[in-house]
N, C-alpha and C. Protein backbone atom coordinates (compact mmCIF):
# COMPACT_ATOMS: atom_id res chain seq x y z
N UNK A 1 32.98 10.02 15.95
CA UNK A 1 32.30 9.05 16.78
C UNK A 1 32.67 7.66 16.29
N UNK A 2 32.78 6.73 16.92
CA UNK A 2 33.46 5.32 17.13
C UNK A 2 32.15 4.35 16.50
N UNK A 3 32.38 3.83 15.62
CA UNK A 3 31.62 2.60 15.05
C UNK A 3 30.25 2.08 16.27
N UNK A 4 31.19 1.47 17.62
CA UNK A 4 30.83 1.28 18.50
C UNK A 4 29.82 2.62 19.43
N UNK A 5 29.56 3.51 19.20
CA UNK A 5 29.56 4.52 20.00
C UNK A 5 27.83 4.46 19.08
N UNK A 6 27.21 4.99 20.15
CA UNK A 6 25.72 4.96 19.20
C UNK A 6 24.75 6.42 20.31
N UNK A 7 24.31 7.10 19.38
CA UNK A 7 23.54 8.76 19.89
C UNK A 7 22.48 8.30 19.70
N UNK A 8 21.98 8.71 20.81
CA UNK A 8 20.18 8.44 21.28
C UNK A 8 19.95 9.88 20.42
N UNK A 9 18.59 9.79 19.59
CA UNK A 9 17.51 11.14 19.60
C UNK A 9 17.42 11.75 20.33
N UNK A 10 17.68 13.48 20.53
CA UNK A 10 17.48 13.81 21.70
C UNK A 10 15.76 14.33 21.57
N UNK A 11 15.55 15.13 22.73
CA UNK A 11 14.28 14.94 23.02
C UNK A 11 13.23 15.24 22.09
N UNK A 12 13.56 16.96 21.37
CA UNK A 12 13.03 17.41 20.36
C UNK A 12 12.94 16.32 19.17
N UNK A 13 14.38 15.62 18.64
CA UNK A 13 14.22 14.83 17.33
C UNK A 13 12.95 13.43 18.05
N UNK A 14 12.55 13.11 19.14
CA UNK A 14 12.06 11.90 19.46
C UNK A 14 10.56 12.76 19.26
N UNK A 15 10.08 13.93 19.75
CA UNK A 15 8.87 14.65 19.52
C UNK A 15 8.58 14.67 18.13
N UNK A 16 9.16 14.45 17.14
CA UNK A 16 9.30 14.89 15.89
C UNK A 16 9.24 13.66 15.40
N UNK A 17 9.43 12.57 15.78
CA UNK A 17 9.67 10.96 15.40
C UNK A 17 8.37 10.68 15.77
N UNK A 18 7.82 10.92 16.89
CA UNK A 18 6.41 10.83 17.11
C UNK A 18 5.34 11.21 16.78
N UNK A 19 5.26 13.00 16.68
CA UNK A 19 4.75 13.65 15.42
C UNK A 19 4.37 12.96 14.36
N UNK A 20 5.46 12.33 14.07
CA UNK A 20 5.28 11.57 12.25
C UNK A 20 4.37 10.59 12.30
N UNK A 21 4.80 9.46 13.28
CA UNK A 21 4.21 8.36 13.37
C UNK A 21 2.90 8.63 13.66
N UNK A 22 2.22 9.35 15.11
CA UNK A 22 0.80 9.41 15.19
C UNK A 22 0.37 9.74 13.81
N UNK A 23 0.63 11.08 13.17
CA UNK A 23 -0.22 11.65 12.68
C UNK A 23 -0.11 10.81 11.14
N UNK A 24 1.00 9.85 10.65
CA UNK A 24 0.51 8.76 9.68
C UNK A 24 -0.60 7.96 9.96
N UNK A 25 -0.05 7.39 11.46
CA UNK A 25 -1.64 6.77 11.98
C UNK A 25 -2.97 7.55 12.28
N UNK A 26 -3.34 8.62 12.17
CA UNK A 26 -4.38 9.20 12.04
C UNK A 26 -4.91 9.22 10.45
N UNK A 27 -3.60 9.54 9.43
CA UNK A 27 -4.51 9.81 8.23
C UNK A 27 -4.68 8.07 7.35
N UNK A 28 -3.47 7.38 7.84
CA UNK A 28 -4.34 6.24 7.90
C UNK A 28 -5.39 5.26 7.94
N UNK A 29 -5.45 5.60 9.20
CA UNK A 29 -6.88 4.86 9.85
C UNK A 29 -8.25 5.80 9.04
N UNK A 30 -8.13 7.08 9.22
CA UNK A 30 -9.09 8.22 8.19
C UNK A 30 -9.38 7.57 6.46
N UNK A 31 -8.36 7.18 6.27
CA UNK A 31 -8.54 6.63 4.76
C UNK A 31 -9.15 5.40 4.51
N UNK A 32 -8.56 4.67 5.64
CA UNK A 32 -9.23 2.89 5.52
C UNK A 32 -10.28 3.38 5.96
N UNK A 33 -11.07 4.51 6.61
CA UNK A 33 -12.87 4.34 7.33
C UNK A 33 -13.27 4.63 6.01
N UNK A 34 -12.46 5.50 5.65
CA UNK A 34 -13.66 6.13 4.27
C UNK A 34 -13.66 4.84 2.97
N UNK A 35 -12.50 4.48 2.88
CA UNK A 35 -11.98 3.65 2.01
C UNK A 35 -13.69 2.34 2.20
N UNK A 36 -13.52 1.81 3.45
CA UNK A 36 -14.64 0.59 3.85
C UNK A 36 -15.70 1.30 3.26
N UNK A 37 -15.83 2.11 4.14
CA UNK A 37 -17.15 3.35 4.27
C UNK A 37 -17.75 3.15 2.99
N UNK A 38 -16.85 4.03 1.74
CA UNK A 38 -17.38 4.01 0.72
C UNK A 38 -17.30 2.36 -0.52
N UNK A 39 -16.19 1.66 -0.35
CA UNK A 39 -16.29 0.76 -1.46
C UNK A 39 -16.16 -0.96 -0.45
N UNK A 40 -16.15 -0.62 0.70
CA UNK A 40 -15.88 -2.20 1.26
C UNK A 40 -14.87 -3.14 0.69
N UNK A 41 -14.39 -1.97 0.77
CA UNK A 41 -12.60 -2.70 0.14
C UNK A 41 -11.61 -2.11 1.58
N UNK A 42 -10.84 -3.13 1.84
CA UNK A 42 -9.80 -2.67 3.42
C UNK A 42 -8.24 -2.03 2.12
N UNK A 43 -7.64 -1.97 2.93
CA UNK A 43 -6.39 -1.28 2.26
C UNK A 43 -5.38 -2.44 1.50
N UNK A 44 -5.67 -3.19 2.00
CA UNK A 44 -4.95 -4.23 1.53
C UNK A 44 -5.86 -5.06 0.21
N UNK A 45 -7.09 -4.97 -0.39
CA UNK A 45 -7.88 -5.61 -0.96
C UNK A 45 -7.56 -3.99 -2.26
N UNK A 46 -7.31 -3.07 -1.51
CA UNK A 46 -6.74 -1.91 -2.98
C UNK A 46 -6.03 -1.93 -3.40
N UNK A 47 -4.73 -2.16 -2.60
CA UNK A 47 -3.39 -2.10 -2.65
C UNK A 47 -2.95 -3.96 -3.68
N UNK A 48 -3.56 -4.41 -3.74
CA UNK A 48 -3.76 -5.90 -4.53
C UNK A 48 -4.43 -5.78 -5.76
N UNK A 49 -5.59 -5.02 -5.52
CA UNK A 49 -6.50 -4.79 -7.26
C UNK A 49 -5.69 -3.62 -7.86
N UNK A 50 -4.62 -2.70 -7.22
CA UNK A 50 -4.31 -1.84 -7.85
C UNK A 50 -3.25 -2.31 -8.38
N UNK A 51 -2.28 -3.04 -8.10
CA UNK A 51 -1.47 -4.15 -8.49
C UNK A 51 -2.20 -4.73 -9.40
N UNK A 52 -3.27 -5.72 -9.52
CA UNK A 52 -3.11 -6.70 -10.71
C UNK A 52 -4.02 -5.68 -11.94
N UNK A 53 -4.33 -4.11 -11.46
CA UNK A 53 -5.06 -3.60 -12.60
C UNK A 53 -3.67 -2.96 -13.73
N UNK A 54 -3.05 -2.38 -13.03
CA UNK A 54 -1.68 -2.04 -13.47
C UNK A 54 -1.03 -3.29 -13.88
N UNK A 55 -1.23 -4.18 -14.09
CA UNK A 55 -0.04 -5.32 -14.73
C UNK A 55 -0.77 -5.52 -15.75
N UNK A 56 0.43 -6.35 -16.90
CA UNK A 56 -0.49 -6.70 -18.00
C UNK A 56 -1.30 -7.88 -18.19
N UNK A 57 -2.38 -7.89 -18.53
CA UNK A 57 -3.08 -8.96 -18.52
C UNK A 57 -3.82 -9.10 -17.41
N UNK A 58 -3.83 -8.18 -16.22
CA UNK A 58 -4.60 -7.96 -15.04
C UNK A 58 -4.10 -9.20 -14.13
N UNK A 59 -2.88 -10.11 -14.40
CA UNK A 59 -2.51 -11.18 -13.84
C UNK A 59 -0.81 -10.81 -13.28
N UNK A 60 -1.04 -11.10 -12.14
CA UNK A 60 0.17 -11.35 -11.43
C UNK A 60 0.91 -12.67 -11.07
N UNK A 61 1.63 -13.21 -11.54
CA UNK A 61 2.34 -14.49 -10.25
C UNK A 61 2.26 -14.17 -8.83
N UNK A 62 2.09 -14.80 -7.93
CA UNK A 62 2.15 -14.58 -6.43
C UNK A 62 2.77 -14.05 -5.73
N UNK A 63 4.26 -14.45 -6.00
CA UNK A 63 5.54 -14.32 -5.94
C UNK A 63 5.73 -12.39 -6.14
N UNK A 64 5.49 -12.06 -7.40
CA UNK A 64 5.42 -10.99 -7.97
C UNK A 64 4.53 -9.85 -7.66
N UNK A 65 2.99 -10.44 -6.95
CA UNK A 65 2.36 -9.51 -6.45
C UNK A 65 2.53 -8.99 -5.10
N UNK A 66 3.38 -10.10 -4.61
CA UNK A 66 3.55 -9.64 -2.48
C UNK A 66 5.43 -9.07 -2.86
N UNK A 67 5.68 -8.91 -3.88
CA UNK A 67 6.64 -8.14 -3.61
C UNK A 67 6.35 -6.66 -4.48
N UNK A 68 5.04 -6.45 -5.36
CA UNK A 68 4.94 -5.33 -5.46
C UNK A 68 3.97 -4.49 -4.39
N UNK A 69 3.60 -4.81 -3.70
CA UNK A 69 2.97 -4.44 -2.69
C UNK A 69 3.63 -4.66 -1.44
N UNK A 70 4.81 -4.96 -1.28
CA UNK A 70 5.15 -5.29 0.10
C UNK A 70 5.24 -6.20 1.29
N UNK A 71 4.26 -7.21 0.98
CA UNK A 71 3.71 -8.42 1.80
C UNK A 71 4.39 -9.43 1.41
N UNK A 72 4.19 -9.89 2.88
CA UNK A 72 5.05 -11.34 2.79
C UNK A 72 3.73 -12.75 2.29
N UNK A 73 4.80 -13.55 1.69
CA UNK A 73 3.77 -14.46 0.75
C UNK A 73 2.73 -14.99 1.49
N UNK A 74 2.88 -14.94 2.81
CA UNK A 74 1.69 -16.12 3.69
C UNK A 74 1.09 -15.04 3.89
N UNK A 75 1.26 -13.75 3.99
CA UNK A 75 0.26 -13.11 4.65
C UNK A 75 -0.37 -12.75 3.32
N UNK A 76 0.00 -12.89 1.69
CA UNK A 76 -0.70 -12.35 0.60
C UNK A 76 -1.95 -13.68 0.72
N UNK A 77 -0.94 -14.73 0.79
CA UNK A 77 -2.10 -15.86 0.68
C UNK A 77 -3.08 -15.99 1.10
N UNK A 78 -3.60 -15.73 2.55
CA UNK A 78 -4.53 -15.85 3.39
C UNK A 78 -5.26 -14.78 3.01
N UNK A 79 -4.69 -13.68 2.59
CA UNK A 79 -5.40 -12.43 2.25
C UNK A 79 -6.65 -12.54 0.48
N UNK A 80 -5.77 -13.51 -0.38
CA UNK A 80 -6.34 -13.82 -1.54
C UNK A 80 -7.50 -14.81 -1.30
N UNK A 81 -7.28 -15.58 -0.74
CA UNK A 81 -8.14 -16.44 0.22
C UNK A 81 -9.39 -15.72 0.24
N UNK A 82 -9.28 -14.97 1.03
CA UNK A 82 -10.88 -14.19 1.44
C UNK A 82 -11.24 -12.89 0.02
N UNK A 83 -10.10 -12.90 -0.67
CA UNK A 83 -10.79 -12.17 -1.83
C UNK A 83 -11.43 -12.68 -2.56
N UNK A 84 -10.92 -13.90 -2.73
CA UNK A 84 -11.09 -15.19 -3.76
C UNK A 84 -13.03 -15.10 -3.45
N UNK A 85 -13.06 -15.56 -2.66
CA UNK A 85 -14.25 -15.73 -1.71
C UNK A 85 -15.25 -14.63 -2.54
N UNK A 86 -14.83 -13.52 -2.63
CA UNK A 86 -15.85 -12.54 -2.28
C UNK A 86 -16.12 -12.24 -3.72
N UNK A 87 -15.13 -13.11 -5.01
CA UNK A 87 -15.11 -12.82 -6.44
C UNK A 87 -14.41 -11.81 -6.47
N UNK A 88 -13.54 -11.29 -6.08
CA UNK A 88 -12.24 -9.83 -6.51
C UNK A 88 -11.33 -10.33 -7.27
N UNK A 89 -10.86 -11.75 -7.21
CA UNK A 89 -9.74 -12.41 -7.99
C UNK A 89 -10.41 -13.36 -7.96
N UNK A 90 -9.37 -14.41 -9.07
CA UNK A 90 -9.21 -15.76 -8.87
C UNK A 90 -7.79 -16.44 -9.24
N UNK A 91 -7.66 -17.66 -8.67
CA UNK A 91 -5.87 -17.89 -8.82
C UNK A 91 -6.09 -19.29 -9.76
N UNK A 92 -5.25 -18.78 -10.91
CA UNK A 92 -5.09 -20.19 -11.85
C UNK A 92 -3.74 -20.43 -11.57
N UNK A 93 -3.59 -21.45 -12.22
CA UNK A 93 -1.97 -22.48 -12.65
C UNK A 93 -1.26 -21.48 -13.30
N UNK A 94 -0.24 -21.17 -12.93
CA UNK A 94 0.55 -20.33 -14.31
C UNK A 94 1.35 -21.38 -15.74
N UNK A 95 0.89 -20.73 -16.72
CA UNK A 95 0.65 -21.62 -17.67
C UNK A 95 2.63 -22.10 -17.79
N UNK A 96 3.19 -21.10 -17.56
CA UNK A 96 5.02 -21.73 -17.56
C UNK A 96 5.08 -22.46 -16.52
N UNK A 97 4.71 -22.61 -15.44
CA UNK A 97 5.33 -22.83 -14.29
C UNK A 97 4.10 -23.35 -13.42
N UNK A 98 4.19 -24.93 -13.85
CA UNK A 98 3.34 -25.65 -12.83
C UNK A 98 2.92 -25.88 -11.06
N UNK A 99 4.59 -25.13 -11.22
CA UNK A 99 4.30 -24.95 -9.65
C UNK A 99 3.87 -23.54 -9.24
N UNK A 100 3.67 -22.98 -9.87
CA UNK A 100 3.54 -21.53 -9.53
C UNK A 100 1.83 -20.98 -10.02
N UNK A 101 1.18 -19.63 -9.01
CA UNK A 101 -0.09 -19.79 -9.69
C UNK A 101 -0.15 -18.13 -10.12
N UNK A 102 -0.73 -18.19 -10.35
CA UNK A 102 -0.90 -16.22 -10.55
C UNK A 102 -2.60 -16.13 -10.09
N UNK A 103 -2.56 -14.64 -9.50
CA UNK A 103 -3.63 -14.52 -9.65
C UNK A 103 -4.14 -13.53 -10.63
N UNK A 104 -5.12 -13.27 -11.03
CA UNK A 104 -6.43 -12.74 -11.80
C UNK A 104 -6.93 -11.86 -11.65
N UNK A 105 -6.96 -10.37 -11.94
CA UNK A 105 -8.59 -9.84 -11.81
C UNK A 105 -9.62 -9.85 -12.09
N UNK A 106 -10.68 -10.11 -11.67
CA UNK A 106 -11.76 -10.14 -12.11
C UNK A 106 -12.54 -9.57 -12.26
N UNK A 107 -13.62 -9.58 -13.42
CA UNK A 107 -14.81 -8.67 -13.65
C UNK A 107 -14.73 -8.02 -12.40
N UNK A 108 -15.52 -8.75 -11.36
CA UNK A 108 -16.24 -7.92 -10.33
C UNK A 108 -15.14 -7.46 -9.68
N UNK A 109 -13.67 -7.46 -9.44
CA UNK A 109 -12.92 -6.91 -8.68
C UNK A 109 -12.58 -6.08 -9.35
N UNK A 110 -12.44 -5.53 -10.76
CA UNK A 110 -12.17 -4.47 -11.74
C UNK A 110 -13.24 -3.59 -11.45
N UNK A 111 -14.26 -3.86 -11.20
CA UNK A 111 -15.43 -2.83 -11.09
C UNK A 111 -15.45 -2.42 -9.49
N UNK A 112 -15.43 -2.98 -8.63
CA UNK A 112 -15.43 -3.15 -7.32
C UNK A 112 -13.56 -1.72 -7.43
N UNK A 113 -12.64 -1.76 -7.45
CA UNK A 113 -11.75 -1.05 -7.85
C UNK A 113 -11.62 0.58 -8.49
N UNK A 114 -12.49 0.40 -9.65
CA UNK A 114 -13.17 1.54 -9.93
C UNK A 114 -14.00 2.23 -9.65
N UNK A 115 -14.81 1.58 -9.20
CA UNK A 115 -15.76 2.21 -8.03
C UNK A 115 -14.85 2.77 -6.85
N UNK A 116 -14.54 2.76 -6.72
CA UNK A 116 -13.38 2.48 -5.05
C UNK A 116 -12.34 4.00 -5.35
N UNK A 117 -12.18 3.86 -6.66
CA UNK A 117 -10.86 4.95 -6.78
C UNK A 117 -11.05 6.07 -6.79
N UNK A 118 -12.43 6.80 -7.66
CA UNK A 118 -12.41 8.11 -7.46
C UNK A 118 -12.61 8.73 -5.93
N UNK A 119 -13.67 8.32 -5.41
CA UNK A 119 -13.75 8.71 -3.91
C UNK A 119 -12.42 8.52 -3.07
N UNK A 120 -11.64 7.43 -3.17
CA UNK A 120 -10.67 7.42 -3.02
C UNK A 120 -9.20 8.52 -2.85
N UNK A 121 -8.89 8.89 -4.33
CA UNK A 121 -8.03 9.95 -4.76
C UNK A 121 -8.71 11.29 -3.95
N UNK A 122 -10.09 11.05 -4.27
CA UNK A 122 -10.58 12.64 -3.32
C UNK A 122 -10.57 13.33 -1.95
N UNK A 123 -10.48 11.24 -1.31
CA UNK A 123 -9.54 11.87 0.07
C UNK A 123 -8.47 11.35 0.31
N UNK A 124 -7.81 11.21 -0.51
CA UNK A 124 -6.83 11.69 -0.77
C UNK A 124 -6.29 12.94 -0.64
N UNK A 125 -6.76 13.70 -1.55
CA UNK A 125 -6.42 14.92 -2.37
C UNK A 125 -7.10 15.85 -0.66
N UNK A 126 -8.06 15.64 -0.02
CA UNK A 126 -8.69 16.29 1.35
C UNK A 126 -7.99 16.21 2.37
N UNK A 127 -7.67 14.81 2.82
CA UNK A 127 -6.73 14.37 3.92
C UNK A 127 -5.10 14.91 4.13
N UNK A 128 -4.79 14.62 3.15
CA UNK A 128 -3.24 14.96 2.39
C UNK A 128 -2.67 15.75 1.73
N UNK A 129 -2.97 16.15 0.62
CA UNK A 129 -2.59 17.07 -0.24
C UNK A 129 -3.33 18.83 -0.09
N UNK A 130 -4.83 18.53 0.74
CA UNK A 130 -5.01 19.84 0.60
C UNK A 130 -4.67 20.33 1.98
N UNK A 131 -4.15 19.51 2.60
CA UNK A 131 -3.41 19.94 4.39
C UNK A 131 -2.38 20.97 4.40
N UNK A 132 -1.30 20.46 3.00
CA UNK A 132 -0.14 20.96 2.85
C UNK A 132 0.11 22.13 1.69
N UNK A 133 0.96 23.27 2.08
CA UNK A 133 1.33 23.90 0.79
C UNK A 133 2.14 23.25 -0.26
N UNK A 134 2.11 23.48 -1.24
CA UNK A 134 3.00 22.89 -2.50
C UNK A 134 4.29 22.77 -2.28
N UNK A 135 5.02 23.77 -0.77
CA UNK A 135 6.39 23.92 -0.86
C UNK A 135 6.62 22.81 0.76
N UNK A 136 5.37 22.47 1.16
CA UNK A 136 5.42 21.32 2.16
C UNK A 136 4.92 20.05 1.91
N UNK A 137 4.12 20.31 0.41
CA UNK A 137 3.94 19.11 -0.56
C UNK A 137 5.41 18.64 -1.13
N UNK A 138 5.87 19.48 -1.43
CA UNK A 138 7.58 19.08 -2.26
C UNK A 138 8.56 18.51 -1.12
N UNK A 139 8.55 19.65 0.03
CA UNK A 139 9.06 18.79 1.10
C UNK A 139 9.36 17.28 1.93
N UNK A 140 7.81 17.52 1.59
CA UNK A 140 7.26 15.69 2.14
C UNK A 140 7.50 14.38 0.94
N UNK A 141 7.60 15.26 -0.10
CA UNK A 141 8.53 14.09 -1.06
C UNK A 141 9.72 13.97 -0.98
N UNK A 142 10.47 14.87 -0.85
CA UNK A 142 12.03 14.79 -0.56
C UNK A 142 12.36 13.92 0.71
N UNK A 143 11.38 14.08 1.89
CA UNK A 143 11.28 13.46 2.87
C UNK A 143 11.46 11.87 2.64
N UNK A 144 10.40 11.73 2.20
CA UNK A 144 9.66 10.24 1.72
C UNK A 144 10.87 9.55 1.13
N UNK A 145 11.60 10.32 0.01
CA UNK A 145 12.37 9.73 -0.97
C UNK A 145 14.08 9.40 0.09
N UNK A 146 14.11 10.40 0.98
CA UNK A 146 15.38 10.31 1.88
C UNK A 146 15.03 9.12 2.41
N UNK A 147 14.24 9.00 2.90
CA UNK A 147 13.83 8.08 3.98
C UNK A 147 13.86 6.72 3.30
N UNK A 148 13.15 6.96 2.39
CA UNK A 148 13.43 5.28 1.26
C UNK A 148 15.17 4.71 0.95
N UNK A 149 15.27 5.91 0.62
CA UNK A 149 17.09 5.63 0.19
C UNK A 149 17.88 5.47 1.34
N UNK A 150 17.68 6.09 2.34
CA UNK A 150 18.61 5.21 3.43
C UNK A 150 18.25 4.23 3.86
N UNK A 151 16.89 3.86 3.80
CA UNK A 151 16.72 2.59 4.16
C UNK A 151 17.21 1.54 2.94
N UNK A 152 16.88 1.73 2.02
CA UNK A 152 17.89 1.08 1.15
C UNK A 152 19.31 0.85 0.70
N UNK A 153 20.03 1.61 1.46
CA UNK A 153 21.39 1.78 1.55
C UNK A 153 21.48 0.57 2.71
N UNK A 154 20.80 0.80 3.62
CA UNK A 154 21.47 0.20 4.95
C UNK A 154 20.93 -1.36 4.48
């Protein structure tokens, strides 16, 4: 096939493309209800404390935290913004780099976090892991990991 030449999905692989997508967006949306439900933390307020609990010093640069999580810097900003607010973080000066700030965890966002995780992992472990057999658990990593690496290739 020619550089130029490009194959549509046929119908089955597009059922199967769809498959994936709803049913991420089902266990998704299932995790953020329980996630609110139980700790009033959204996915993005975990996915940030789980970041600066894992770093050392519980402090991230800015820069450093929206690229370990994925987010782009304006959308981390606005997002710290309303954490800031609620006491989950706080953002100082970074002591090298005047122009640059890091943020903080804080008491109450360390506790707010821990609270948050065991219920968490458990549906986890309900939603996800106890859906699948171990040999469609292994699967779905090989999956995951293909899927990462070609996107990183390309």
């Amino acid at each position: 096939m020619s550089a130029g030449t490009r194959r549509f999905p046929t119908r089955d692989e597009l059922r199967v493309w769809r498959d994936f997508l709803e049913t991420g967006d089902l266990v998704r949306a299932e995790l953020t209800a329980r996630l609110q439900q139980t700790s009033q933390l959204s996915p993005g307020d975990y996915a940030v404390l789980l970041a600066l609990s894992e770093a050392t010093g519980q402090r991230l640069r800015s820069s450093e935290l929206a690229a370990a999580i994925s987010w782009e810097r304006s959308r981390l900003s606005h997002h710290l913004g309303r954490m800031e607010k609620r006491g989950l973080i706080r953002r100082e000066e970074c002591a090298t780099d005047s122009r640059g700030h890091e943020v903080v965890l804080t008491p109450e966002g360390l506790a707010a976090f821990q609270a948050a995780t065991r219920p968490h992992l458990r549906d986890i472990r309900e939603l996800f892991v106890d859906a699948l057999t171990p040999e469609q658990l292994a699967a779905a990593g090989e999956i995951a990991a293909a899927l990462r690496a070609h996107l990183v290739r390309g």
